[in-house]
Protein backbone atom coordinates (compact mmCIF):
# COMPACT_ATOMS: atom_id res chain seq x y z
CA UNK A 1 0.00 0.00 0.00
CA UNK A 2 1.34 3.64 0.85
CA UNK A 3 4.56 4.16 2.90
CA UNK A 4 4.50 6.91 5.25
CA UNK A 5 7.44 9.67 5.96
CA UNK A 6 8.13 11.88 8.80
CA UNK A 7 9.71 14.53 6.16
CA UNK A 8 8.14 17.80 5.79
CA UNK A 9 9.02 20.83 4.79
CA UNK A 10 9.34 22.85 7.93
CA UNK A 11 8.21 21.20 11.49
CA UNK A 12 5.25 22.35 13.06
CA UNK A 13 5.06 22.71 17.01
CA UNK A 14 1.00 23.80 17.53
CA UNK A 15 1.20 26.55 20.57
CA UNK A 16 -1.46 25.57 23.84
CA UNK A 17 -3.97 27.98 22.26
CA UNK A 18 -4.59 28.37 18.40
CA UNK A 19 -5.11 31.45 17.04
CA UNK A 20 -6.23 32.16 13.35
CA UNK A 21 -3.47 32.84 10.80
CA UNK A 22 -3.47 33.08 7.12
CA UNK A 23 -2.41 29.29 5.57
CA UNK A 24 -2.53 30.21 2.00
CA UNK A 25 -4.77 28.17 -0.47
CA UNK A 26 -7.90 28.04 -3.04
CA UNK A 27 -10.20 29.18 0.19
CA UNK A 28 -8.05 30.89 2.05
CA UNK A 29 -9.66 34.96 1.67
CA UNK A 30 -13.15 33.53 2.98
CA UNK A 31 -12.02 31.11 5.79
CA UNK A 32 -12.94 32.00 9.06
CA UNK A 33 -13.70 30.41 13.10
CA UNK A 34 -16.66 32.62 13.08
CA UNK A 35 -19.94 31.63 11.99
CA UNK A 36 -22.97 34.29 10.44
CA UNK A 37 -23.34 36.74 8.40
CA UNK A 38 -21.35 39.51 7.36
CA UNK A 39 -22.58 41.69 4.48
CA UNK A 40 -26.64 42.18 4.24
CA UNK A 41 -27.72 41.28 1.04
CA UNK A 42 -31.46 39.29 0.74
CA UNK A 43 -31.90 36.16 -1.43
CA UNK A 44 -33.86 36.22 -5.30
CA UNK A 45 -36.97 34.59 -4.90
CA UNK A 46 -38.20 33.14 -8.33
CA UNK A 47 -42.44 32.05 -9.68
CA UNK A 48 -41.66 28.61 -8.01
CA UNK A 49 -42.90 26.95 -4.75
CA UNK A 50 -38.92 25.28 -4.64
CA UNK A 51 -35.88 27.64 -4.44
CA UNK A 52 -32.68 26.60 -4.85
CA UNK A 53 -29.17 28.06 -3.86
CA UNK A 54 -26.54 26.21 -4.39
CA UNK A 55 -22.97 26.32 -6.74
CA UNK A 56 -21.94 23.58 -8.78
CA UNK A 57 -19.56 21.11 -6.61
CA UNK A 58 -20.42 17.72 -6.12
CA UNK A 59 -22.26 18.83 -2.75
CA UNK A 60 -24.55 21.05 -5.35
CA UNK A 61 -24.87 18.98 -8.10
CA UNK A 62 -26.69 16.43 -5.74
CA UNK A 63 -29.20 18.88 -5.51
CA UNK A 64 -30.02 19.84 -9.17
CA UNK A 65 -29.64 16.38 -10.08
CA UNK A 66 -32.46 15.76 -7.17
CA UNK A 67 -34.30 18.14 -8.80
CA UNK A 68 -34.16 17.37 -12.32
CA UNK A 69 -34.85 13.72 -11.74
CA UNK A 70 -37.94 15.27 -10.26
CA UNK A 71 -39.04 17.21 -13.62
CA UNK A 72 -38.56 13.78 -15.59
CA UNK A 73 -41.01 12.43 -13.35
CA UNK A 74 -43.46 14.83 -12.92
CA UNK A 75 -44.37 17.61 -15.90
CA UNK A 76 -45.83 19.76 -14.26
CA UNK A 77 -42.97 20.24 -11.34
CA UNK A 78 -40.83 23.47 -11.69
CA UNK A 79 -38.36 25.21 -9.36
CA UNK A 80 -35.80 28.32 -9.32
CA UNK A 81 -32.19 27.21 -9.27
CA UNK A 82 -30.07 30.20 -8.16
CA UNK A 83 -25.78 30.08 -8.41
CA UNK A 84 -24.37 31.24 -5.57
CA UNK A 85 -20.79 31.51 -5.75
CA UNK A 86 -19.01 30.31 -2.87
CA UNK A 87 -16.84 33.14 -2.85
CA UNK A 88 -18.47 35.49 -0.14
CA UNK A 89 -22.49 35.24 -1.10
CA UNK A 90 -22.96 32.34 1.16
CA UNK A 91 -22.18 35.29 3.85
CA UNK A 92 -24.87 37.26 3.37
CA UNK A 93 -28.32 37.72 5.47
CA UNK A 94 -30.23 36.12 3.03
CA UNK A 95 -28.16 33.14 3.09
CA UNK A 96 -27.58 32.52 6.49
CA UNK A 97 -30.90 33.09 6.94
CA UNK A 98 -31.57 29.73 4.94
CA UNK A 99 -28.37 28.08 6.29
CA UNK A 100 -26.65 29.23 9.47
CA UNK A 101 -23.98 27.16 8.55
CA UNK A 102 -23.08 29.13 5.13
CA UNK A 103 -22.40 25.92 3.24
CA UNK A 104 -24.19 25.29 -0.43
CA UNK A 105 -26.70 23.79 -1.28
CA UNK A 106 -29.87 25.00 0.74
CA UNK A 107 -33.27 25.84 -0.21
CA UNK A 108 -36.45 26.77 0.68
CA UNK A 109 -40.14 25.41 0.04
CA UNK A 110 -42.57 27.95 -0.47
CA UNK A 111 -45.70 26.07 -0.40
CA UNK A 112 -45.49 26.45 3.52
CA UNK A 113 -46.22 29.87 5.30
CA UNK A 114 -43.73 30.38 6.70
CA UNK A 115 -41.65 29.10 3.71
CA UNK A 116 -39.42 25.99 5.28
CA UNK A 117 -35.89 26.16 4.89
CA UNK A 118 -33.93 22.93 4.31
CA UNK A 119 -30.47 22.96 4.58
CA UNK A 120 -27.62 19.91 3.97
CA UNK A 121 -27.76 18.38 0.98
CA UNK A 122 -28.68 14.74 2.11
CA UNK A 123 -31.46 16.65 4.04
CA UNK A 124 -32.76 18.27 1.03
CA UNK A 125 -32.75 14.55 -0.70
CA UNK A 126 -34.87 13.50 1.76
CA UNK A 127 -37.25 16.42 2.01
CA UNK A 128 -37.69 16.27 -1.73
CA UNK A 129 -37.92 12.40 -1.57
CA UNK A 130 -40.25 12.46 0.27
CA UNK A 131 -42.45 15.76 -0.33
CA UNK A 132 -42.82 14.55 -4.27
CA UNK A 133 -43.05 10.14 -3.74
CA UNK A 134 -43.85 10.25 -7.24
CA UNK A 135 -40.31 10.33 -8.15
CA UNK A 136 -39.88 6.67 -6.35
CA UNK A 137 -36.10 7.61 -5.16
CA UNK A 138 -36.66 6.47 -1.65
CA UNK A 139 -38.08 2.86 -0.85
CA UNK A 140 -40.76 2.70 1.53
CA UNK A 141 -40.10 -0.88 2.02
CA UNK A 142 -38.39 -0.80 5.54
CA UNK A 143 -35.42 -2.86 4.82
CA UNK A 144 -34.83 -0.71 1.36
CA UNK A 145 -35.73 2.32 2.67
CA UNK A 146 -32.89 1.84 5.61
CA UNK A 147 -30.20 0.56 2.99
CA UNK A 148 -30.98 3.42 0.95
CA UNK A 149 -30.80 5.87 4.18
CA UNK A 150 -27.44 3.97 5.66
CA UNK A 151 -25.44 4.48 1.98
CA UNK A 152 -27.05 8.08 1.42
CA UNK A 153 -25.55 8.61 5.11
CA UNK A 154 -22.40 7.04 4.33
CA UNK A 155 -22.11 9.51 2.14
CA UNK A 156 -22.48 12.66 3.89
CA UNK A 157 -19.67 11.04 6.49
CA UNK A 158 -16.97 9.85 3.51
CA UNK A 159 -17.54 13.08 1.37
CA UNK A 160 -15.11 15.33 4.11
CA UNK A 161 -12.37 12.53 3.83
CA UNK A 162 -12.83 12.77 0.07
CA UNK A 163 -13.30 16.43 -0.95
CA UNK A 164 -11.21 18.04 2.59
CA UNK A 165 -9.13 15.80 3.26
CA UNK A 166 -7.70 14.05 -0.20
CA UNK A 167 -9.03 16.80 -2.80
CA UNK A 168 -7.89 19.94 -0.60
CA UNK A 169 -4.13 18.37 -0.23
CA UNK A 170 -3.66 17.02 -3.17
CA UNK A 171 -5.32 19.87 -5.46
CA UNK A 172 -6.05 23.15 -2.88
CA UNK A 173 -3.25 23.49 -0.65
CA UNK A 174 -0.54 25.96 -1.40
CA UNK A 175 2.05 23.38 -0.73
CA UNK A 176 2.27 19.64 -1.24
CA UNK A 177 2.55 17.48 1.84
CA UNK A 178 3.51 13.64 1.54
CA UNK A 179 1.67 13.38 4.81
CA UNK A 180 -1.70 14.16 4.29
CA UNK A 181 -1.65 13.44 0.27
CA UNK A 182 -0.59 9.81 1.56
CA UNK A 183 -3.08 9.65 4.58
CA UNK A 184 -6.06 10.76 2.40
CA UNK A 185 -5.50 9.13 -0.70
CA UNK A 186 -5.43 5.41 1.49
CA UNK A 187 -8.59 6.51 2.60
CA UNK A 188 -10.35 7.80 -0.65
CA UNK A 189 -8.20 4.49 -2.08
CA UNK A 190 -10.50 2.67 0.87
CA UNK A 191 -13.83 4.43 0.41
CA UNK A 192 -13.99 3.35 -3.45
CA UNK A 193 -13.40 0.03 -2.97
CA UNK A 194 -16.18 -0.32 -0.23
CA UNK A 195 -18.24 1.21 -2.88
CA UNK A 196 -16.84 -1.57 -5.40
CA UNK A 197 -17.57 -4.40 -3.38
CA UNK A 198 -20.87 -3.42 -3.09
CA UNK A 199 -21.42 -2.96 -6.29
CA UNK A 200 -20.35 -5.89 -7.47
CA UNK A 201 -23.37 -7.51 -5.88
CA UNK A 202 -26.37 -4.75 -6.93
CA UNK A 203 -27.06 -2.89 -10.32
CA UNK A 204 -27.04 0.72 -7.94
CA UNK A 205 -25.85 1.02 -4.29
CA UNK A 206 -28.72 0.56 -2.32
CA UNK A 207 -29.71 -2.35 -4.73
CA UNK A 208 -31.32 -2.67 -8.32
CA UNK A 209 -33.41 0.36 -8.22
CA UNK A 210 -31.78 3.96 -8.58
CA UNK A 211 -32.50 6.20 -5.61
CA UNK A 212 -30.94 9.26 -3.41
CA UNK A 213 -28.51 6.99 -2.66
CA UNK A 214 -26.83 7.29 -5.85
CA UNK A 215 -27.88 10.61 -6.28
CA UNK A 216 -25.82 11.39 -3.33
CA UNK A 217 -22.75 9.46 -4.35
CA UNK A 218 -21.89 9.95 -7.81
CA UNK A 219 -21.16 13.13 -8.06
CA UNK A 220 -17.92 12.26 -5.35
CA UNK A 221 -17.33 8.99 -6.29
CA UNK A 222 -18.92 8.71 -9.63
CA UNK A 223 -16.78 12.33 -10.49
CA UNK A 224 -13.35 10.68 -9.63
CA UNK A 225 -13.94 7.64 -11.55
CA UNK A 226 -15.29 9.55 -14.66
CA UNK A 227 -11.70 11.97 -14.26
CA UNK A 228 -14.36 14.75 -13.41
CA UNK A 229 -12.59 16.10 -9.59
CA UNK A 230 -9.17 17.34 -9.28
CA UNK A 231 -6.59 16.92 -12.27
CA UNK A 232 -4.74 14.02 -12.64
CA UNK A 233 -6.16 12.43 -9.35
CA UNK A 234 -8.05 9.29 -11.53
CA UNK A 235 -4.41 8.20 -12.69
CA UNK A 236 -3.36 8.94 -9.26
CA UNK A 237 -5.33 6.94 -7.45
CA UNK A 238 -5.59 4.38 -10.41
CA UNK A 239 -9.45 4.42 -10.25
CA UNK A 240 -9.63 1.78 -13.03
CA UNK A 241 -9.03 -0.84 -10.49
CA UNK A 242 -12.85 -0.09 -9.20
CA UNK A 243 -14.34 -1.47 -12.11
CA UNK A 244 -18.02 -1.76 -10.49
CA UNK A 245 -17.66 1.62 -10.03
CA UNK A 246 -17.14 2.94 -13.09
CA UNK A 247 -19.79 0.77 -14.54
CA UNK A 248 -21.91 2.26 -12.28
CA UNK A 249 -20.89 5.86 -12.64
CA UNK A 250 -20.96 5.85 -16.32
CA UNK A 251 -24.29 3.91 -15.87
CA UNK A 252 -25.66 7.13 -13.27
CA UNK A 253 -23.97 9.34 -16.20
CA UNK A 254 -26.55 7.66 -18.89
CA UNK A 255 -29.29 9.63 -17.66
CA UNK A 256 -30.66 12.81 -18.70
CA UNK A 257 -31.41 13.97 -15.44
CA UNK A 258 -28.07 13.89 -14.30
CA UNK A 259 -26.81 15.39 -17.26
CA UNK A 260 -29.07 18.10 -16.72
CA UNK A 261 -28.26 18.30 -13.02
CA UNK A 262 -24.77 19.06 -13.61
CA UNK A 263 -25.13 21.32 -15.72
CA UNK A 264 -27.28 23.45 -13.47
CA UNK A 265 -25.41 26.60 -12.37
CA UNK A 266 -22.01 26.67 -14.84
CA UNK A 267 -21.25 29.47 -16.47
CA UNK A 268 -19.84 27.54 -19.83
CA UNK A 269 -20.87 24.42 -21.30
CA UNK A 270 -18.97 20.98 -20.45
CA UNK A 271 -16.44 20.81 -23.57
CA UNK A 272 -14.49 18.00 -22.37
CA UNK A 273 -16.96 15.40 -22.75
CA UNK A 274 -18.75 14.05 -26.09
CA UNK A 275 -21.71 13.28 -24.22
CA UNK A 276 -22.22 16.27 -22.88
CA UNK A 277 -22.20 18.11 -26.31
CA UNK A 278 -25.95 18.60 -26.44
CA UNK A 279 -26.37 19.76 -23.23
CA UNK A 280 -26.32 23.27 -22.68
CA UNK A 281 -25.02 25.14 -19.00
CA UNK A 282 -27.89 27.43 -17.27
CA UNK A 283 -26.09 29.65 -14.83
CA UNK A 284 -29.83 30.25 -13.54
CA UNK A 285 -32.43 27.44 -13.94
CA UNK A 286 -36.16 28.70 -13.94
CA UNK A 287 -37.65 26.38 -16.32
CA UNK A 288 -37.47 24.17 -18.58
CA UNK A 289 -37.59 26.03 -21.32
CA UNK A 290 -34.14 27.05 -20.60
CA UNK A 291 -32.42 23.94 -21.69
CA UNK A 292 -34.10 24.36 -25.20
CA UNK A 293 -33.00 28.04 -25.34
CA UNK A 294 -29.59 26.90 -23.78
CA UNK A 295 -29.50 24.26 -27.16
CA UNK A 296 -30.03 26.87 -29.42
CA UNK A 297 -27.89 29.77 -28.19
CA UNK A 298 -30.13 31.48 -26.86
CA UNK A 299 -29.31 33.95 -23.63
CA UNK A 300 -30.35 32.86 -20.64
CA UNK A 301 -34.04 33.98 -19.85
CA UNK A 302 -34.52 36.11 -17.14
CA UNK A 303 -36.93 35.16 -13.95
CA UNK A 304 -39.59 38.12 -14.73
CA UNK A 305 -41.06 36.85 -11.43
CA UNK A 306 -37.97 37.05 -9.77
CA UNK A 307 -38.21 39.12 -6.23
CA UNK A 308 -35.91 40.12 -3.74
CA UNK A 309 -36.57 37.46 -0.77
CA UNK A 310 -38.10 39.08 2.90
CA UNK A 311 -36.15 37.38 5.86
């Protein structure tokens, strides 16, 4: 496996009491150990009862792909997907209003009074699983339903080993550390091949039927399989070894759900994929009429029932 060396480039003693200092990195200019908001600036509020505010990293894409699998299965279902960037908006009054914790994606359901906010992305899976049934994503059979709900949650705990732990080292972090490049790359390394051995046994995770489950773990999994998260990290981590999961993910990737779902919230179109060719970005979903206008060139349509959200 991986061999482990005490060699770093300078040696760290940590003092008795931390104190915040500026590391350096991707996130470094918004990174702070204080929590709330700290610019007021209210939230859009589009025509639909579902509003969504979210960015597109795997943690988001769970949510438009949620949400587009629900449009497949009902017509007549709509709903407002707003990009947030993660680069200071997520601090605002509006947002933290919807999530104290200032993380993408959250949203809010407007066909309550007051409007319920919903905030976590396996959280909103299950809200919207269960709020629209229709879209059969989450068994009601009690020994599916708790597979589905133990994978979706193994999810939500692997995800910070995968995306903070591996992807921040090995692709964020203004230096590169054997350490923690080694230490989170056995576990990533360890986390796929859980996922392989259990697919190996069922068509999708939580058995033969696709549900939140895999809604929840393709775009982490699935994404470093398919060479979609951090450059050069599917040779690194030689992900063709997990070949039950990339059946699966290119499987997941077959539908036109998820295609849409990913592409919810870019700001240009997916170039390095031939499947994707067809499928146009929408920085701002509203309906969907935008993919069609999307397909043909068209600008983005704006939200004429777009509002400034009350808090």
């Amino acid at each position: 496996f991986f061999s482990f060396s005490p060699r770093m480039a300078q040696k760290y003693v940590p003092p008795r009491v931390w104190q915040p200092v500026e590391s350096g990195g991707k996130w470094a200019s918004i990174n702070s150990p204080v929590a709330g908001a700290r610019t007021e600036e209210e939230l859009p509020v589009g025509a639909h009862p579902i509003q969504l505010y979210s960015f597109p990293t795997p943690n988001g894409n769970k949510a438009t792909i949620m949400l587009e699998e629900l449009c497949e299965a009902d017509p007549a279902f709509e709903y407002d997907g707003w990009r947030c960037p993660i680069d200071g908006k997520q601090f605002t009054t509006g947002f933290v209003a919807v999530n104290p914790n200032s993380k993408i994606p959250c949203m809010t359901d407007r066909t309550t009074s007051p409007p319920t906010r919903v905030f976590e992305s396996g959280a909103i899976l299950i809200y919207l699983a269960e709020k629209y049934p229709q879209c059969n994503l989450l068994p009601t059979e009690p020994a599916k339903r708790a597979e589905c709900l133990s994978w979706l949650m193994w999810q939500m705990g692997s995800a910070p080993f995968i995306g903070g732990g591996f992807g921040h080292f090995y692709a964020y972090a203004p230096e590169k550390f054997e350490y923690p490049i080694n230490r989170y790359a056995m576990e990533t390394k360890r986390l796929l091949d859980v996922l392989d051995k259990q697919l190996a046994k069922t068509a999708y995770v939580a058995g033969d039927e696709y549900t939140i489950a895999d809604i929840a773990i393709w775009p982490w999994c699935g994404g470093l399989v398919l060479g979609r998260l951090y450059s050069g990290s599917a040779e690194f981590l030689s992900v063709e070894e997990y070949t039950n999961v990339v059946r699966w993910a290119r499987q997941v990737d077959e539908r036109p759900a998820v295609r849409r779902g990913r592409m919810v919230n870019q700001t240009e179109p997916d170039t390095t994929d031939a499947a994707y060719a067809n499928i146009p970005h929408v920085e701002n979903r509203h309906s969907r009429d935008d993919w069609t206008a999307g397909a043909k060139g068209a600008p983005e349509g704006e939200e004429p029932a777009a509002k400034k959200q009350k808090q």
